[in-house]
PDB file of N, CA and C in Angstrom:
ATOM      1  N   UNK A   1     243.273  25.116 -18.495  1.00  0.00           N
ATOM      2  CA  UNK A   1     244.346  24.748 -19.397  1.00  0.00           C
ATOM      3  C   UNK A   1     243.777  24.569 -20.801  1.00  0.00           C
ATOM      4  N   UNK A   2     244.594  25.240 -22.103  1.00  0.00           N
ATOM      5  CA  UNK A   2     244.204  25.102 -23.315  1.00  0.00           C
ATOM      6  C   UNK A   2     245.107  24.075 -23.673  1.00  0.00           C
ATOM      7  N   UNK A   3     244.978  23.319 -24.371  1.00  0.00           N
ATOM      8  CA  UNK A   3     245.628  22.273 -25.688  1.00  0.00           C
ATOM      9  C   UNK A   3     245.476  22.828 -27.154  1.00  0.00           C
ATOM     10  N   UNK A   4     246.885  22.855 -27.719  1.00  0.00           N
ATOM     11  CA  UNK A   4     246.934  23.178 -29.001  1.00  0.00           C
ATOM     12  C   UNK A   4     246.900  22.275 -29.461  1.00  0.00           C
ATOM     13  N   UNK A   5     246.933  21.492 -30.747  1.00  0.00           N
ATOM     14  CA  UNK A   5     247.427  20.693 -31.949  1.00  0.00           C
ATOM     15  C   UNK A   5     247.822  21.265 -32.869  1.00  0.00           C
ATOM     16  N   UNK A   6     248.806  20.829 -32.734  1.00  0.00           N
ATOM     17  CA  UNK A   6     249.621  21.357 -34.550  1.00  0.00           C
ATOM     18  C   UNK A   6     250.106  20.369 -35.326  1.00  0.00           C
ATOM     19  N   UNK A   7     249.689  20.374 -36.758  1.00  0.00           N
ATOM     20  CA  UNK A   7     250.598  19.838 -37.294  1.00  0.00           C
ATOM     21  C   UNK A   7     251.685  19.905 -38.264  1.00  0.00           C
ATOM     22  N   UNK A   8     252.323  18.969 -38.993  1.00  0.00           N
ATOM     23  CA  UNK A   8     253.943  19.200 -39.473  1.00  0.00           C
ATOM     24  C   UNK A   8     255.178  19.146 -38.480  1.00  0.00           C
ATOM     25  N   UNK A   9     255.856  19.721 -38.728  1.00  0.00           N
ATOM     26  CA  UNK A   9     257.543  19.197 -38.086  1.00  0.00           C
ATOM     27  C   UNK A   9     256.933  20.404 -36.637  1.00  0.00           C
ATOM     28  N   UNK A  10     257.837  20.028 -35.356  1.00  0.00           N
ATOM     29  CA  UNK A  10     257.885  20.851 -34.146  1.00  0.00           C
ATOM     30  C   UNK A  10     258.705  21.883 -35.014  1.00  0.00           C
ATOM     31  N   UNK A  11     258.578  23.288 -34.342  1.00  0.00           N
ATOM     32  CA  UNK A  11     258.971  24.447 -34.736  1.00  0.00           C
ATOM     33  C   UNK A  11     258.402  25.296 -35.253  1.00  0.00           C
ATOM     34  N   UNK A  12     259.087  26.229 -36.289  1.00  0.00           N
ATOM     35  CA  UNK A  12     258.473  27.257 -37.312  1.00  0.00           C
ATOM     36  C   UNK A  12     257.267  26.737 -38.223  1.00  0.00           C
ATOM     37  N   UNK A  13     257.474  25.865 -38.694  1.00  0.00           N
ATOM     38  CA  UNK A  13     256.822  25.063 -39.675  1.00  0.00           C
ATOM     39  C   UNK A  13     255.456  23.888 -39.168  1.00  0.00           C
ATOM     40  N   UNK A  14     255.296  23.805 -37.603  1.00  0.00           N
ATOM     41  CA  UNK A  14     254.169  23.570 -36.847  1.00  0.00           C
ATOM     42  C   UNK A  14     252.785  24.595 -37.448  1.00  0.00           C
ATOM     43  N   UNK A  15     251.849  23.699 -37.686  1.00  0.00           N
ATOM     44  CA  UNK A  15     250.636  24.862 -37.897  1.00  0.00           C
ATOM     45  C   UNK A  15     249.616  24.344 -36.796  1.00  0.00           C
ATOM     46  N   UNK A  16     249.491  25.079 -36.040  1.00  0.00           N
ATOM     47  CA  UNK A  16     247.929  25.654 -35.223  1.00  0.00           C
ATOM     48  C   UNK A  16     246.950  24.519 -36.461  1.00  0.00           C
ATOM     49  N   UNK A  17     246.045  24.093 -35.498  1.00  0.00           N
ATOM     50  CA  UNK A  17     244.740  23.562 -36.369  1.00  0.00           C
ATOM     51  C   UNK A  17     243.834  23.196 -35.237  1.00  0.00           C
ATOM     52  N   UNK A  18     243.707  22.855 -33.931  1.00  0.00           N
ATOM     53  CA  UNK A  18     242.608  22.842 -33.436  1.00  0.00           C
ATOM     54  C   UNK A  18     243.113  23.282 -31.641  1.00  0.00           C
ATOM     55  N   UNK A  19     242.133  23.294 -30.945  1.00  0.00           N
ATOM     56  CA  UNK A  19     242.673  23.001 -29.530  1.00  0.00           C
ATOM     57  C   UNK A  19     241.114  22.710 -28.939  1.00  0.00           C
ATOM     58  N   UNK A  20     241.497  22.578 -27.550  1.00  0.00           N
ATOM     59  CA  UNK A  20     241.088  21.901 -26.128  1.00  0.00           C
ATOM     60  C   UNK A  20     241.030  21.933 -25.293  1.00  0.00           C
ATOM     61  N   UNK A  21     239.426  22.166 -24.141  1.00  0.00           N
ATOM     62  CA  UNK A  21     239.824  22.360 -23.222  1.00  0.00           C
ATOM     63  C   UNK A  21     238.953  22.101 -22.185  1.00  0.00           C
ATOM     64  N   UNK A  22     238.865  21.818 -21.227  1.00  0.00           N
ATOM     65  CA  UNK A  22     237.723  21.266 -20.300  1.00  0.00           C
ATOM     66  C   UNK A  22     236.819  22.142 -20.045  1.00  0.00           C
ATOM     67  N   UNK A  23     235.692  21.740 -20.245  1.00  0.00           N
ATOM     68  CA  UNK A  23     234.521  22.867 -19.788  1.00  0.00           C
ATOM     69  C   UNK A  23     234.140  23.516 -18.605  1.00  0.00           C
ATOM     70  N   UNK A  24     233.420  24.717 -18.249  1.00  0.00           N
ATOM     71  CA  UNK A  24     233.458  25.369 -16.946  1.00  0.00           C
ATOM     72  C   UNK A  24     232.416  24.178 -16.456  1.00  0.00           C
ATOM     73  N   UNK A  25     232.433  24.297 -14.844  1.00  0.00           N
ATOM     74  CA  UNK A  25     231.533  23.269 -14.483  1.00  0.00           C
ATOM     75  C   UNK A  25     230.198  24.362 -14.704  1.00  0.00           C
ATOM     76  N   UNK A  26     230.251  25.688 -14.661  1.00  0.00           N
ATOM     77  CA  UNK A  26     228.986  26.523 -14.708  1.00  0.00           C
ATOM     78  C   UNK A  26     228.710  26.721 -16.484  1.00  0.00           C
ATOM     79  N   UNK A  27     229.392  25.885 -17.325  1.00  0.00           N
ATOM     80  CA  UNK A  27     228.457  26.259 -18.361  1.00  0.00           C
ATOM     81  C   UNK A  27     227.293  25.647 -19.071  1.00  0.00           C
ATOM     82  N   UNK A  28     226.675  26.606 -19.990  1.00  0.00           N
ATOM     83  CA  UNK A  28     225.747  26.093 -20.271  1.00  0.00           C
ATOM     84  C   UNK A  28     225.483  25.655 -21.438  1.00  0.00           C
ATOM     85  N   UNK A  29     226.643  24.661 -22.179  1.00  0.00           N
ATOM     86  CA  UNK A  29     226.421  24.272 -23.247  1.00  0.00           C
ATOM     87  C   UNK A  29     226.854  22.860 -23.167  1.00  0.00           C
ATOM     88  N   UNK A  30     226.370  21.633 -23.660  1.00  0.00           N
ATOM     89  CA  UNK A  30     227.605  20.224 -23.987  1.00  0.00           C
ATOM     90  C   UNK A  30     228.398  21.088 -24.676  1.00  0.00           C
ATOM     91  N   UNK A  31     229.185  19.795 -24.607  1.00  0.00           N
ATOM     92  CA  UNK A  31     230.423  19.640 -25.286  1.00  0.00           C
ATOM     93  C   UNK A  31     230.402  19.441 -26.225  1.00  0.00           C
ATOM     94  N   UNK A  32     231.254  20.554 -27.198  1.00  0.00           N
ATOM     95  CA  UNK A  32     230.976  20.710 -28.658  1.00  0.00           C
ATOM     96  C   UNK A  32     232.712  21.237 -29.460  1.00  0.00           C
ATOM     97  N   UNK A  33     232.038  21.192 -30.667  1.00  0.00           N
ATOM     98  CA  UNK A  33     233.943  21.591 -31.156  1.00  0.00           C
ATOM     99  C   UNK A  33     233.058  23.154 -31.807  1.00  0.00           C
ATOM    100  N   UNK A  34     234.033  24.628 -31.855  1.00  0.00           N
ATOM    101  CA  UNK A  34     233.477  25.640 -31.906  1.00  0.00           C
ATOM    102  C   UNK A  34     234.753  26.101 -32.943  1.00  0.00           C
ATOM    103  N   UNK A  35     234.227  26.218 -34.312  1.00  0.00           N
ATOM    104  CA  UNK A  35     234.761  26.862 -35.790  1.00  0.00           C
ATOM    105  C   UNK A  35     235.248  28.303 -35.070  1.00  0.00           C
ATOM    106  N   UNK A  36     237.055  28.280 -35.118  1.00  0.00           N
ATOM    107  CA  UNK A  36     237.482  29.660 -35.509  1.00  0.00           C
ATOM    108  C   UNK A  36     237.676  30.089 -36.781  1.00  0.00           C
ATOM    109  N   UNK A  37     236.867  31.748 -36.791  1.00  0.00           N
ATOM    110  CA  UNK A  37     237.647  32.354 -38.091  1.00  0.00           C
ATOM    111  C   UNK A  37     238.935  33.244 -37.682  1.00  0.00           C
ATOM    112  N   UNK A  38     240.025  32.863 -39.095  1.00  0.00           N
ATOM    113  CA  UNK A  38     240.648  34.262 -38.217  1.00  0.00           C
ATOM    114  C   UNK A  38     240.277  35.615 -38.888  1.00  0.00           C
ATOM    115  N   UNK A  39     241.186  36.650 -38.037  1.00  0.00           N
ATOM    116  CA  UNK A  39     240.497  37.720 -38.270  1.00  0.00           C
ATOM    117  C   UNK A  39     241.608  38.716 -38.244  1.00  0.00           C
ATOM    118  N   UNK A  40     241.834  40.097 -39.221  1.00  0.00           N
ATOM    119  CA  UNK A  40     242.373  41.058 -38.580  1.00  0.00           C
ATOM    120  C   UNK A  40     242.905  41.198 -37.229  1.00  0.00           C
ATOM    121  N   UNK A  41     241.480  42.221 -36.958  1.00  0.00           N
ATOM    122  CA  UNK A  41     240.917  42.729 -35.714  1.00  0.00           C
ATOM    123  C   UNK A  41     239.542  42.133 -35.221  1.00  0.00           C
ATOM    124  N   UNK A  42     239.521  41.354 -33.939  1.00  0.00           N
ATOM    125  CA  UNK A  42     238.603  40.907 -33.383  1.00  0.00           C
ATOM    126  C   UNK A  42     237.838  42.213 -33.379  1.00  0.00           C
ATOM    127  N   UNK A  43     237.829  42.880 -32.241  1.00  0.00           N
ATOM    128  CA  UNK A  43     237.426  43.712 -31.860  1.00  0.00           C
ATOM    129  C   UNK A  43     236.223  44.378 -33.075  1.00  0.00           C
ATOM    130  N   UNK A  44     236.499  45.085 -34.539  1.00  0.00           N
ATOM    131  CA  UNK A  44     236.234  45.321 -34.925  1.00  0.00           C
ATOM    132  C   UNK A  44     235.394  43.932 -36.079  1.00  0.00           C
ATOM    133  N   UNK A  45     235.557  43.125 -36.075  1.00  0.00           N
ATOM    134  CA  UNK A  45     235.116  42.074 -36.278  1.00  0.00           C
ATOM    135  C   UNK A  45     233.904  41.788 -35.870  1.00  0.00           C
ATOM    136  N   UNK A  46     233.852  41.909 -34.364  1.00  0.00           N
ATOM    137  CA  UNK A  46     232.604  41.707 -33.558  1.00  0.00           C
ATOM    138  C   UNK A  46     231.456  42.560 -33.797  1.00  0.00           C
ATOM    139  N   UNK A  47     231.739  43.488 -33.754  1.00  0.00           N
ATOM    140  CA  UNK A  47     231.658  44.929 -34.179  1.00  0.00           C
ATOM    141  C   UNK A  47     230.466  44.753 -35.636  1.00  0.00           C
ATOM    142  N   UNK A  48     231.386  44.739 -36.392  1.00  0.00           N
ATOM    143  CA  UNK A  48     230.503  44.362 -37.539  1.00  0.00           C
ATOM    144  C   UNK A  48     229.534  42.988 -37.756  1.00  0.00           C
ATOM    145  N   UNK A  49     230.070  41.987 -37.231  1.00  0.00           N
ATOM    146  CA  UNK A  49     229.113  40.888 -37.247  1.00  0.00           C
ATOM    147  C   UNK A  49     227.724  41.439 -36.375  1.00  0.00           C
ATOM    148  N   UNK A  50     228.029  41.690 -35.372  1.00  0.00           N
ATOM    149  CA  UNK A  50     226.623  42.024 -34.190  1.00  0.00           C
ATOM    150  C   UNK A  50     225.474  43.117 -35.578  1.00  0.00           C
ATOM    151  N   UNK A  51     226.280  44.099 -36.275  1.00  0.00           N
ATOM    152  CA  UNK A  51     225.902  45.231 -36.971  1.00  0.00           C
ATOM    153  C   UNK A  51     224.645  43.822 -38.000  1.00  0.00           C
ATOM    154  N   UNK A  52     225.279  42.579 -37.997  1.00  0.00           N
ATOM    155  CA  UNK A  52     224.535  42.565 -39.491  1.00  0.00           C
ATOM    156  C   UNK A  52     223.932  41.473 -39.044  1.00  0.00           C
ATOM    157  N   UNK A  53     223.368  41.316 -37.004  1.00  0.00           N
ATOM    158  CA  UNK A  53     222.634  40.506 -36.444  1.00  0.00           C
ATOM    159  C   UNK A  53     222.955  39.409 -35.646  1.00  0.00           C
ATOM    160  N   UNK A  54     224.518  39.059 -35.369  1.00  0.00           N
ATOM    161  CA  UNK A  54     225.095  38.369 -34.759  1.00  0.00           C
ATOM    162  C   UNK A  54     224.668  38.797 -33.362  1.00  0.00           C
ATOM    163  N   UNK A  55     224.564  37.507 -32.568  1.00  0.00           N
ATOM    164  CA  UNK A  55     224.634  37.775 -30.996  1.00  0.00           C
ATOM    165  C   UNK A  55     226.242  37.625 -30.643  1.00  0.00           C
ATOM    166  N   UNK A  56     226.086  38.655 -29.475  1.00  0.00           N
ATOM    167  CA  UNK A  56     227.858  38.481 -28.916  1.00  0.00           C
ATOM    168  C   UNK A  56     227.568  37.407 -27.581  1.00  0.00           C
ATOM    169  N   UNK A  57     228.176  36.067 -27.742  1.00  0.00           N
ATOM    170  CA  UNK A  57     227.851  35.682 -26.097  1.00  0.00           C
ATOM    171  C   UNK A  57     229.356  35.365 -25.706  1.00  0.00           C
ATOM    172  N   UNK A  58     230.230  35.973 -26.063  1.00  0.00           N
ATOM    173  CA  UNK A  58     231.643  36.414 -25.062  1.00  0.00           C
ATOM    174  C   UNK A  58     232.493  37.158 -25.997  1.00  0.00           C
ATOM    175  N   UNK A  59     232.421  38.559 -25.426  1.00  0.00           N
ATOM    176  CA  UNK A  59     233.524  40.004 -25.398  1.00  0.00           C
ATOM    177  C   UNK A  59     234.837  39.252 -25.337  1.00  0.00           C
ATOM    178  N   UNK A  60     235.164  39.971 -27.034  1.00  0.00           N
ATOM    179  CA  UNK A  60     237.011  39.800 -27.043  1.00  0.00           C
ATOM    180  C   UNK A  60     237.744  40.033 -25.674  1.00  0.00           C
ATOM    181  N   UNK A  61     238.392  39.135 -25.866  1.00  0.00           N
ATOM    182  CA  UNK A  61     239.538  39.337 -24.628  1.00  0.00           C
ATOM    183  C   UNK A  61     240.678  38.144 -25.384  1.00  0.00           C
ATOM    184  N   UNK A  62     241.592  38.597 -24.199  1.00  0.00           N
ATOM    185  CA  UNK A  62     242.895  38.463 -24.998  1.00  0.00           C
ATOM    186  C   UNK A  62     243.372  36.806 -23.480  1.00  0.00           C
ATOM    187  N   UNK A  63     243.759  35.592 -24.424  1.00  0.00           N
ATOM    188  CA  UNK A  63     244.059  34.693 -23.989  1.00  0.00           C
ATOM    189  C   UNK A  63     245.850  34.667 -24.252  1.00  0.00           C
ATOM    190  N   UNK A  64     246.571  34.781 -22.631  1.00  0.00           N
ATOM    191  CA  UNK A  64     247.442  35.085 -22.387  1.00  0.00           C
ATOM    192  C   UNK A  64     249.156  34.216 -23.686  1.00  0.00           C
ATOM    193  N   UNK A  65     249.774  34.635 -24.341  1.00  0.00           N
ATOM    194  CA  UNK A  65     250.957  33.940 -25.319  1.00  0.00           C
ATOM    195  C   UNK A  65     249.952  33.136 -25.985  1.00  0.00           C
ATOM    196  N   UNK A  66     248.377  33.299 -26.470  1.00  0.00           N
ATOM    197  CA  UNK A  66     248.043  32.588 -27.124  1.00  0.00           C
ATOM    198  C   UNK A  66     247.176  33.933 -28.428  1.00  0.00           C
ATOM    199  N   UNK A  67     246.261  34.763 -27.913  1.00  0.00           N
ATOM    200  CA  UNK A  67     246.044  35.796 -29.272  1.00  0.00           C
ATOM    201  C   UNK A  67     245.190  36.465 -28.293  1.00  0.00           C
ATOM    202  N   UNK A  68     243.703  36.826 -29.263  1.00  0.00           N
ATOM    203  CA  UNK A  68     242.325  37.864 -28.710  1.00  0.00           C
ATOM    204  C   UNK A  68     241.316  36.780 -29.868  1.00  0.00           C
ATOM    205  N   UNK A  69     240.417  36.567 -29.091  1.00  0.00           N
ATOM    206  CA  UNK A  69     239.148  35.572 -29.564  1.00  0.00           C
ATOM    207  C   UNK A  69     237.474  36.593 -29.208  1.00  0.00           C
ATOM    208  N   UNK A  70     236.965  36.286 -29.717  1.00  0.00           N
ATOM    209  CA  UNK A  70     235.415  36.226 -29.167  1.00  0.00           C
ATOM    210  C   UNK A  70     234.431  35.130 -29.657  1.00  0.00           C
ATOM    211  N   UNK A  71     233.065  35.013 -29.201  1.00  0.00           N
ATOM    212  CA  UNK A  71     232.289  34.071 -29.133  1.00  0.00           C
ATOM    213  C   UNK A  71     231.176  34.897 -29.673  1.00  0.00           C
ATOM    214  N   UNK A  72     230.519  34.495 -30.811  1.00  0.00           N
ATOM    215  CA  UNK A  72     229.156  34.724 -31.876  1.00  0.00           C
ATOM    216  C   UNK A  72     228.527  34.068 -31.983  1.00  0.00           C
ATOM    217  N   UNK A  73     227.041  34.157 -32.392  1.00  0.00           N
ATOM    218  CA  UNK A  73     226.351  33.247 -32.929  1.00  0.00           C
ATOM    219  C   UNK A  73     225.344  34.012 -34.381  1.00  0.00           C
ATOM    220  N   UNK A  74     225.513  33.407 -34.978  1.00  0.00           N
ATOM    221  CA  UNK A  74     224.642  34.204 -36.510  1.00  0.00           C
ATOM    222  C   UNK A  74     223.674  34.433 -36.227  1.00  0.00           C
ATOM    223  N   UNK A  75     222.783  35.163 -37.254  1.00  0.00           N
ATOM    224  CA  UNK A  75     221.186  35.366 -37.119  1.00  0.00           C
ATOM    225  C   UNK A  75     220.358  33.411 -36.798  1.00  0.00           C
ATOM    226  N   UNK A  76     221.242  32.651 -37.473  1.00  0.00           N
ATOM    227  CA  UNK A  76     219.973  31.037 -37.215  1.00  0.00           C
ATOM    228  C   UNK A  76     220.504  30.149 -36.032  1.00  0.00           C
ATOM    229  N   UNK A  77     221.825  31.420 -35.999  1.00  0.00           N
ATOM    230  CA  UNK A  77     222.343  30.278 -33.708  1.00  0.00           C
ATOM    231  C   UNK A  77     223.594  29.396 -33.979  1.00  0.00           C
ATOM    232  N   UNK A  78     224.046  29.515 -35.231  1.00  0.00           N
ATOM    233  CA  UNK A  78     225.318  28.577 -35.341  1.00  0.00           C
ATOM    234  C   UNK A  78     226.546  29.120 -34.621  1.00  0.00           C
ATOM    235  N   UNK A  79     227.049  28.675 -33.878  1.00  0.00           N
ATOM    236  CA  UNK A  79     228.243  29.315 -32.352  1.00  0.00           C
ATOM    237  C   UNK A  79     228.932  29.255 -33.643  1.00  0.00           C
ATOM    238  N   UNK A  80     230.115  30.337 -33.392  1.00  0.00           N
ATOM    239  CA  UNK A  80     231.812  30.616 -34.155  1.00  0.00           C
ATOM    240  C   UNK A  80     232.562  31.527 -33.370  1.00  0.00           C
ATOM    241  N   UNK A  81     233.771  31.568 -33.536  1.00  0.00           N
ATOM    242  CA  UNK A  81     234.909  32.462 -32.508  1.00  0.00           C
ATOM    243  C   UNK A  81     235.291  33.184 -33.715  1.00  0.00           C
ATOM    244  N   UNK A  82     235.855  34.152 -33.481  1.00  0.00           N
ATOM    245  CA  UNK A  82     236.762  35.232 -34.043  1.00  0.00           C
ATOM    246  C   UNK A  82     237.980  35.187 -33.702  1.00  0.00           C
ATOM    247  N   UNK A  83     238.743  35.164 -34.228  1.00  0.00           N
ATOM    248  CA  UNK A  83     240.659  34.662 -33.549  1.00  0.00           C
ATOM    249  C   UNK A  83     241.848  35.418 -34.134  1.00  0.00           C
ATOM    250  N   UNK A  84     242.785  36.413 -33.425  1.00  0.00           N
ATOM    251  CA  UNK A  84     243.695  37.004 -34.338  1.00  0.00           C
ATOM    252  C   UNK A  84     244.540  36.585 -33.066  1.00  0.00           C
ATOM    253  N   UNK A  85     245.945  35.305 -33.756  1.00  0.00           N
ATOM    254  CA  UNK A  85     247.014  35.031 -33.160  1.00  0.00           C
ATOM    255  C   UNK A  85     248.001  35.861 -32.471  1.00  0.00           C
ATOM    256  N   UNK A  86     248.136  36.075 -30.946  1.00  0.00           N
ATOM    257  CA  UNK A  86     249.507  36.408 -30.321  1.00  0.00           C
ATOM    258  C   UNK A  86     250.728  36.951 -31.639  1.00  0.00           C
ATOM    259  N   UNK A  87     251.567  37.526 -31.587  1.00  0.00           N
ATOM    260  CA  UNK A  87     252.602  37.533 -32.317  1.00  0.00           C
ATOM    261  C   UNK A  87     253.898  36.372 -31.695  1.00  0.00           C
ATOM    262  N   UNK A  88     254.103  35.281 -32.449  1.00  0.00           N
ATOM    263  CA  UNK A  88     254.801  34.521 -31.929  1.00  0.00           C
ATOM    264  C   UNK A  88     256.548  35.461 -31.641  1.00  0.00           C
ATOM    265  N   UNK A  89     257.618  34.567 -30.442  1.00  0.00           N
ATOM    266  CA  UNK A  89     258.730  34.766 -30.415  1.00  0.00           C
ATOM    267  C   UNK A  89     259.153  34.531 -31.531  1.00  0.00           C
ATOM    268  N   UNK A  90     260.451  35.271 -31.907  1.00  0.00           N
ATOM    269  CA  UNK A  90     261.269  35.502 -32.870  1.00  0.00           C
ATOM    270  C   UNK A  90     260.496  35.415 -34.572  1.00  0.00           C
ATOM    271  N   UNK A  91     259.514  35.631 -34.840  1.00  0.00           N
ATOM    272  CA  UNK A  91     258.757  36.274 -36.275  1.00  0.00           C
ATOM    273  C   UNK A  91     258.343  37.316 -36.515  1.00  0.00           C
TER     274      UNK A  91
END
């Protein structure tokens, strides 16, 4: 299960700003908060980051009424996601 937070009024005018979610019992990191950028295109995103030394340690894939993410780390190891939002209902 993911947790969003948004804030401002419920509705249109709700903004996305963080989420949440329990860790795999098989992973191998603590518990940490992990900087999304957004992006275009993940895909091509990844793409170019890896090009200029990024490690990929999780292939875009697409998290179901929520968008397409991946998991990076720079050339000095700082973790970041890549994030291009679902197209919400009725926008």
């Amino acid at each position: 299960t993911y947790h969003l937070f948004k804030s401002g009024a419920d509705g249109a005018d709700a903004k996305e700003g963080a989420g949440m979610m329990q860790m795999p019992a098989d992973a191998q990191a603590p518990s940490h908060w992990l900087p999304y950028i957004a992006v275009d295109d993940v895909d091509a995103s990844c793409e170019k980051a890896q090009s200029l030394g990024a490690t990929l340690y999780k292939a875009p894939d697409d998290i179901p009424n929520v968008g397409r993410f991946a998991v990076l780390g720079d050339p000095q190891g700082a973790t970041f996601a890549v994030y291009k939002g679902a197209p919400q209902a009725g926008c």
